[in-house]
PDB file of N, CA and C in Angstrom:
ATOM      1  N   UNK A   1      16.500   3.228  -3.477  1.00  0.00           N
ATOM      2  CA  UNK A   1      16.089   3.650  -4.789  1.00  0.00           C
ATOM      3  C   UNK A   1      14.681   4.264  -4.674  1.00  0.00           C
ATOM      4  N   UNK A   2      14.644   5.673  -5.083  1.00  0.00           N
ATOM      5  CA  UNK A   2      13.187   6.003  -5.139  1.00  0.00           C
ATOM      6  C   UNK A   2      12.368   5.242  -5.602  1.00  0.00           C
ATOM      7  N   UNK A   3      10.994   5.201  -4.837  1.00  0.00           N
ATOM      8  CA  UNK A   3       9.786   4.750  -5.699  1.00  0.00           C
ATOM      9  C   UNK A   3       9.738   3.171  -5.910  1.00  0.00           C
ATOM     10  N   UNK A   4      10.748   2.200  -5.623  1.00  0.00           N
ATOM     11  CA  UNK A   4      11.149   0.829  -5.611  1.00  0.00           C
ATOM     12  C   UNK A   4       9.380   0.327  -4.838  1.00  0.00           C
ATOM     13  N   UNK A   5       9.003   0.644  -4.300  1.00  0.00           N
ATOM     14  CA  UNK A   5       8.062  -0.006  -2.761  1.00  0.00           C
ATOM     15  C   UNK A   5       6.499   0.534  -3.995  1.00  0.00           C
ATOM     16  N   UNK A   6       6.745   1.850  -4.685  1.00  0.00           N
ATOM     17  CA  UNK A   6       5.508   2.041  -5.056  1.00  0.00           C
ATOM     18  C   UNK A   6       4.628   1.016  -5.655  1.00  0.00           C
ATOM     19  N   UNK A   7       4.517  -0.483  -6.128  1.00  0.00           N
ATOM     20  CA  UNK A   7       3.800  -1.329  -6.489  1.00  0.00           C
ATOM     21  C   UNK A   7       3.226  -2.002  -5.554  1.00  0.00           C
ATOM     22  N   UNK A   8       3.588  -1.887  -4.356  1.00  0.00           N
ATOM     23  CA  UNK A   8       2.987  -2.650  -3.453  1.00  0.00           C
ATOM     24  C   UNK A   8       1.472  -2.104  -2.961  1.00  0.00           C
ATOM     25  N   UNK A   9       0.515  -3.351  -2.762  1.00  0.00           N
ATOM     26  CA  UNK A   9      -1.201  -2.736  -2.563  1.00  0.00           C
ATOM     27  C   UNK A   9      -1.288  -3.128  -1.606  1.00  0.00           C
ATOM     28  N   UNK A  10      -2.195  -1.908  -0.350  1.00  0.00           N
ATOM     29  CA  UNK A  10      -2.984  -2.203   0.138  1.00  0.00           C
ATOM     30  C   UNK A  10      -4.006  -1.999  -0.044  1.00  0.00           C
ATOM     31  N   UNK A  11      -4.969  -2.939   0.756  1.00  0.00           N
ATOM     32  CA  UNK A  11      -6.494  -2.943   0.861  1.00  0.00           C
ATOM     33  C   UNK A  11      -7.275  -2.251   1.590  1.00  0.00           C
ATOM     34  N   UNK A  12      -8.500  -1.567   1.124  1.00  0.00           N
ATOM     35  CA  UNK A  12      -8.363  -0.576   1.986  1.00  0.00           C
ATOM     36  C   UNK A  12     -10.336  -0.552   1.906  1.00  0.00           C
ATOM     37  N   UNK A  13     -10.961  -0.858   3.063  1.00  0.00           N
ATOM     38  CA  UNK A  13     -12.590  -1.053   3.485  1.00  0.00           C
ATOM     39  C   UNK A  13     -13.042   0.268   2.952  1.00  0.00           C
ATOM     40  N   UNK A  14     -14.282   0.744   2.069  1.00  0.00           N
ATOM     41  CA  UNK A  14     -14.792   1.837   1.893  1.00  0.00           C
ATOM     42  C   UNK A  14     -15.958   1.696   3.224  1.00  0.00           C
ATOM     43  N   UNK A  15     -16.006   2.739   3.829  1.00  0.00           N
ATOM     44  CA  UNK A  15     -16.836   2.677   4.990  1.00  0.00           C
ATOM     45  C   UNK A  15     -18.187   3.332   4.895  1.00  0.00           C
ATOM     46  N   UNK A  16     -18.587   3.499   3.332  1.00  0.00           N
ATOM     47  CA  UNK A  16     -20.165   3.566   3.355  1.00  0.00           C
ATOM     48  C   UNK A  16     -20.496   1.708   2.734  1.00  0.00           C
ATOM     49  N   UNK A  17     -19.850   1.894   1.709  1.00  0.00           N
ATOM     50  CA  UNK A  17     -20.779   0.322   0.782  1.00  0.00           C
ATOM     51  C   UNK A  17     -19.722  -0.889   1.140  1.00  0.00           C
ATOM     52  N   UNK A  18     -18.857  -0.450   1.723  1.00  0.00           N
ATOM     53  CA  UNK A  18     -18.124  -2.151   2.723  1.00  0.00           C
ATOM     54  C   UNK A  18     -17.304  -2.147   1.086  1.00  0.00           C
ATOM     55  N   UNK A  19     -17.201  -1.934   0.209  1.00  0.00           N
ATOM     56  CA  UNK A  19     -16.180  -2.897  -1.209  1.00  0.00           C
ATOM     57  C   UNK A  19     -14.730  -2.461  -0.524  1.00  0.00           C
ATOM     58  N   UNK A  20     -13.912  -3.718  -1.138  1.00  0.00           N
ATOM     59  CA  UNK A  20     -12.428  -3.313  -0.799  1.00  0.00           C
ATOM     60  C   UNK A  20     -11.703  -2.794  -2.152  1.00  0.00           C
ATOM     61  N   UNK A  21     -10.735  -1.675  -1.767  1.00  0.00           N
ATOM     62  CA  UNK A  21     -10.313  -1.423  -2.434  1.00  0.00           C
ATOM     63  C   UNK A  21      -9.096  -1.297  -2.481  1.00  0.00           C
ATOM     64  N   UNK A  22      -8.266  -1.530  -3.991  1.00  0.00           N
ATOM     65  CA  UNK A  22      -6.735  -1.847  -4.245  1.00  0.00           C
ATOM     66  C   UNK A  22      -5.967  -0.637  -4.345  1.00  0.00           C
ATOM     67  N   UNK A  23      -5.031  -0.406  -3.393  1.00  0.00           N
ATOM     68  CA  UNK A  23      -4.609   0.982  -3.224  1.00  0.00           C
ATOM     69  C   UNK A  23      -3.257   0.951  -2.947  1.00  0.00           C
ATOM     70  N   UNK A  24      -2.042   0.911  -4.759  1.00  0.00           N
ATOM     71  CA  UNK A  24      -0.755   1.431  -4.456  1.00  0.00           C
ATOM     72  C   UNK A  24      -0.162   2.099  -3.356  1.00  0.00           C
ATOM     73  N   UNK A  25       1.013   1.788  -3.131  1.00  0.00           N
ATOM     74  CA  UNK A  25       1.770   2.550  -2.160  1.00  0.00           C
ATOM     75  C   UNK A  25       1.743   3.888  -2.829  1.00  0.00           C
ATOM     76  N   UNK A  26       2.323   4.056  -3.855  1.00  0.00           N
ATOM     77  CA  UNK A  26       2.668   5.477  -4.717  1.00  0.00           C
ATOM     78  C   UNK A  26       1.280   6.188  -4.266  1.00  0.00           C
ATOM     79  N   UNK A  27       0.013   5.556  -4.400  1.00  0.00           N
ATOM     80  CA  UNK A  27      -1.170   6.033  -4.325  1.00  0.00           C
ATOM     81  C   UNK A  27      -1.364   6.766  -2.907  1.00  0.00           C
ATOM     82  N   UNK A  28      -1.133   6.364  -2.188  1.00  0.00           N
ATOM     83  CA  UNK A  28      -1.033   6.623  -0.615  1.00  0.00           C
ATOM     84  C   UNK A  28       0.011   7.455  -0.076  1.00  0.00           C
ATOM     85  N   UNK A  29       1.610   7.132  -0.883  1.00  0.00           N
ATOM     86  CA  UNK A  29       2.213   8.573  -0.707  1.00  0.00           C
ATOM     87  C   UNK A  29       1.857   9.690  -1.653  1.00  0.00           C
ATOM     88  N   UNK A  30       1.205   9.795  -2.630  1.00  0.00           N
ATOM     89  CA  UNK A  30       1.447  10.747  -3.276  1.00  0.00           C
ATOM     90  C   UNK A  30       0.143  11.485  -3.444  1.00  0.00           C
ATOM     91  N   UNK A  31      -0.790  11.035  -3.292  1.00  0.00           N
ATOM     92  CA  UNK A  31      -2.338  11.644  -3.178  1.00  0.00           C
ATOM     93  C   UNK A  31      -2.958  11.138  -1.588  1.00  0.00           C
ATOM     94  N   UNK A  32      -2.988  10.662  -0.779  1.00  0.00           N
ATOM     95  CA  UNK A  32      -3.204  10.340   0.344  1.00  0.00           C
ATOM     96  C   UNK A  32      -4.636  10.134   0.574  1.00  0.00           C
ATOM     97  N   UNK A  33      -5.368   9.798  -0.524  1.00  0.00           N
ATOM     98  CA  UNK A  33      -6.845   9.432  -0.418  1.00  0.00           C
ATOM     99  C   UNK A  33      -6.999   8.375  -1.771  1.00  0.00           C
ATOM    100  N   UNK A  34      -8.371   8.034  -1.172  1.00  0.00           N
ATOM    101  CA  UNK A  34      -8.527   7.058  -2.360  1.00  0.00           C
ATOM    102  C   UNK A  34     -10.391   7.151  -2.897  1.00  0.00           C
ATOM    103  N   UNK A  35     -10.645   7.098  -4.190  1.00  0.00           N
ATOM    104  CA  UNK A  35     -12.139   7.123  -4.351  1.00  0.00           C
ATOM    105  C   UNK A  35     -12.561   5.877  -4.686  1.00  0.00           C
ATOM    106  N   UNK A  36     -13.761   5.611  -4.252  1.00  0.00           N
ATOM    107  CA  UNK A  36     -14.525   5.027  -4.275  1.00  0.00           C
ATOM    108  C   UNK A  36     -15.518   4.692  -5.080  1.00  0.00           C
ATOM    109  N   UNK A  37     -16.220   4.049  -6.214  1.00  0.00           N
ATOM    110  CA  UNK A  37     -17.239   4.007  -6.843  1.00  0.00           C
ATOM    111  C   UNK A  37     -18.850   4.295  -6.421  1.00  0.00           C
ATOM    112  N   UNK A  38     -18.868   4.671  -5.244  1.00  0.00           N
ATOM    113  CA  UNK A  38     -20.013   4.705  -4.448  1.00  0.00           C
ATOM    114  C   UNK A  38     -20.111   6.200  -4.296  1.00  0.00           C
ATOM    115  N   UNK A  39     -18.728   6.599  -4.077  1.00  0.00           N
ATOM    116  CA  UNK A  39     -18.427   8.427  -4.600  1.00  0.00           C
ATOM    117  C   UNK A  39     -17.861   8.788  -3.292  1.00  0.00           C
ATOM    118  N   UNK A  40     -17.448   7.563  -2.498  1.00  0.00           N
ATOM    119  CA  UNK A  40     -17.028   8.024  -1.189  1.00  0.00           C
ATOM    120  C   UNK A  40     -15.431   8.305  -1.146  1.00  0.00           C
ATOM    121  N   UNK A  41     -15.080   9.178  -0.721  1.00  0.00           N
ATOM    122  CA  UNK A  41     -13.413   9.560  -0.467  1.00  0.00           C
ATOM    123  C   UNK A  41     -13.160   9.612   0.470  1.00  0.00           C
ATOM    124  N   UNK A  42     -11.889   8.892   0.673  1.00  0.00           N
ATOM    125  CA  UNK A  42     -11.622   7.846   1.967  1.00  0.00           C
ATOM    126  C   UNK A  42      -9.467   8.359   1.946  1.00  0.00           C
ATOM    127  N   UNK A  43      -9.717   8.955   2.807  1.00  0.00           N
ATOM    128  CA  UNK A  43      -8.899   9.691   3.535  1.00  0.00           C
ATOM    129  C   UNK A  43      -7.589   8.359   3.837  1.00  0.00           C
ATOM    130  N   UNK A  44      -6.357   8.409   3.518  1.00  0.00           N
ATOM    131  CA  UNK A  44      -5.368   7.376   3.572  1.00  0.00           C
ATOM    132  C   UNK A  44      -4.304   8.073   4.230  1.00  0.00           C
ATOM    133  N   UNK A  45      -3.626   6.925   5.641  1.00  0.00           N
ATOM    134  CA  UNK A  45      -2.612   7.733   5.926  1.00  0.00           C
ATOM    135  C   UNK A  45      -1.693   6.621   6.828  1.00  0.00           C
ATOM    136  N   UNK A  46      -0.541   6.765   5.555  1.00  0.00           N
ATOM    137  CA  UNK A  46       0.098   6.268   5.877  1.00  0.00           C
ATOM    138  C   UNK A  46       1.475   6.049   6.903  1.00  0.00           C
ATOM    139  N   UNK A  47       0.901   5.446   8.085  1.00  0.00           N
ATOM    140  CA  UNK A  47       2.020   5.599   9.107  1.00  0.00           C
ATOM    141  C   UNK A  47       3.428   4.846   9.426  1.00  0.00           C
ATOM    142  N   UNK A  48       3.254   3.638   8.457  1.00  0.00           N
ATOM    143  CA  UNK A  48       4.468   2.422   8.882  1.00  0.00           C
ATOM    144  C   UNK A  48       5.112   3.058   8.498  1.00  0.00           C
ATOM    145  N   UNK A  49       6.520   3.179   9.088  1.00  0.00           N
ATOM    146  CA  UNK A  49       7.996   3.519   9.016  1.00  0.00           C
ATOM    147  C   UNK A  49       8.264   2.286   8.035  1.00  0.00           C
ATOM    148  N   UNK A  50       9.213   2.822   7.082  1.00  0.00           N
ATOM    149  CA  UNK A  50       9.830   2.100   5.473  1.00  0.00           C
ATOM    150  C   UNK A  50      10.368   1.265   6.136  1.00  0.00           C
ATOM    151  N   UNK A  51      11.447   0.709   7.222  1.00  0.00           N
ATOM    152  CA  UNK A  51      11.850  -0.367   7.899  1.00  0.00           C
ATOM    153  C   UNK A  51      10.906  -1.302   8.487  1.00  0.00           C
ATOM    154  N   UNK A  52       9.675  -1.108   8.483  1.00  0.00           N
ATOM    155  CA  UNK A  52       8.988  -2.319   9.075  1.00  0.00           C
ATOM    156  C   UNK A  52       8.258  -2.721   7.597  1.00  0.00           C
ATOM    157  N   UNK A  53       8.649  -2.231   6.556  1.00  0.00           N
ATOM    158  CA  UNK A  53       7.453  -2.175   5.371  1.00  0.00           C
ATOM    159  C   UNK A  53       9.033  -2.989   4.689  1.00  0.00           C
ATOM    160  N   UNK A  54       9.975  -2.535   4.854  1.00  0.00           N
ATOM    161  CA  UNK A  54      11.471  -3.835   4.248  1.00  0.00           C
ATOM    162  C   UNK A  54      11.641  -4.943   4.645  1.00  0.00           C
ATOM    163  N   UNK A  55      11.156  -4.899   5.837  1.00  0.00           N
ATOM    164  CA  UNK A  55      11.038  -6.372   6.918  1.00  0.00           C
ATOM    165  C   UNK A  55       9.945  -7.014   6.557  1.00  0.00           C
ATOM    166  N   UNK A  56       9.042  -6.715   6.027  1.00  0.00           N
ATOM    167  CA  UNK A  56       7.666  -7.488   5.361  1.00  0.00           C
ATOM    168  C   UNK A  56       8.036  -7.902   4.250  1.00  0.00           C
ATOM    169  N   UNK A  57       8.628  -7.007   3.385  1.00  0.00           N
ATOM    170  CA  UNK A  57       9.040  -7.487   2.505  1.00  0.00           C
ATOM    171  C   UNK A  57      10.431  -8.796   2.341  1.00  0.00           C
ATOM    172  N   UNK A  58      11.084  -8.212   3.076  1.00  0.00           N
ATOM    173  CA  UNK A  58      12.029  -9.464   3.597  1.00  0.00           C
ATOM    174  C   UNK A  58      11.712 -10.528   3.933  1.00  0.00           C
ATOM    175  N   UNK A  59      10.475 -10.836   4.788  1.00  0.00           N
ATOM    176  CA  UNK A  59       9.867 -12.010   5.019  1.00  0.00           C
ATOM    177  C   UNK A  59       9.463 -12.790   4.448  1.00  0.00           C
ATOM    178  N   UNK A  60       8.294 -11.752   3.430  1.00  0.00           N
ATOM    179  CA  UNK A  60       7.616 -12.356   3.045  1.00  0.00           C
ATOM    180  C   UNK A  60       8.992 -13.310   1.633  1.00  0.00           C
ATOM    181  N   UNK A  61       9.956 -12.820   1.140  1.00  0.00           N
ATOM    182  CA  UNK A  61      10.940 -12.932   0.214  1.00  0.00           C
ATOM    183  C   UNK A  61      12.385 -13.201   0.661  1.00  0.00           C
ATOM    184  N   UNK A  62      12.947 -14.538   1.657  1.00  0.00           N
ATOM    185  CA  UNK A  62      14.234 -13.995   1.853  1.00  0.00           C
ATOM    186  C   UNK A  62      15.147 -14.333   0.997  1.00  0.00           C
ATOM    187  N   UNK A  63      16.150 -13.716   0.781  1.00  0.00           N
ATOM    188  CA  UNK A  63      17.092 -13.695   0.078  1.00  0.00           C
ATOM    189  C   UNK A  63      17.428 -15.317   0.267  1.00  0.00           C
ATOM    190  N   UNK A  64      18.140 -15.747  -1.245  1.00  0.00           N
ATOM    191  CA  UNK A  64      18.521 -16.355  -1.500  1.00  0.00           C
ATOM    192  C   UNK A  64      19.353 -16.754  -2.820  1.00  0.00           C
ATOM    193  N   UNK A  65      20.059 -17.447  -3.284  1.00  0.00           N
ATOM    194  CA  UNK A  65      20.953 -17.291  -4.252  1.00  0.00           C
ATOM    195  C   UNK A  65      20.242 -17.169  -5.701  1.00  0.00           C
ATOM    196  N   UNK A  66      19.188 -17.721  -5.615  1.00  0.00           N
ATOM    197  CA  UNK A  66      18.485 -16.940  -6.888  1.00  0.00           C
ATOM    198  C   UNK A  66      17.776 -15.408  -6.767  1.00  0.00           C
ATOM    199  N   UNK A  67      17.589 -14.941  -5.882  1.00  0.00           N
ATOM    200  CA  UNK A  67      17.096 -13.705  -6.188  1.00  0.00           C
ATOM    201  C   UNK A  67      17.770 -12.591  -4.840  1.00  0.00           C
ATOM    202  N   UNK A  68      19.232 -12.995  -5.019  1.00  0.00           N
ATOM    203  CA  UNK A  68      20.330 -12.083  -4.407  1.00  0.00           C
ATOM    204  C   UNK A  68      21.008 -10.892  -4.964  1.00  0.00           C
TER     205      UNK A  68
END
């Protein structure tokens, strides 16, 4: 299903003022940077293949008869 994964955040170090920042999947496929309050723009690129990013998710969630 398109777009299913887009809620998921990563965190992501601004590398002038160190703050972390909360950065959608959608955010990362679809604009591939992220700003910063410090005014820094911080270049995102996302390499995991969607099968190791289902398997995290699988883990972290396995199926079971309530949420099958």
């Amino acid at each position: 299903m398109p777009g299913e994964l887009d809620d998921i955040i990563a965190l992501v170090d601004c590398s002038k003022c160190g703050t972390e920042l909360r950065v959608t999947y959608k955010q990362i496929r679809i604009h591939a940077a992220a700003a910063c309050s410090c005014g820094t723009l911080i270049r995102l690129e996302d390499d995991t293949r969607i099968a190791a990013v289902h398997a995290l998710i699988d883990e972290t969630n396995p199926m079971s008869g309530d949420n099958d």
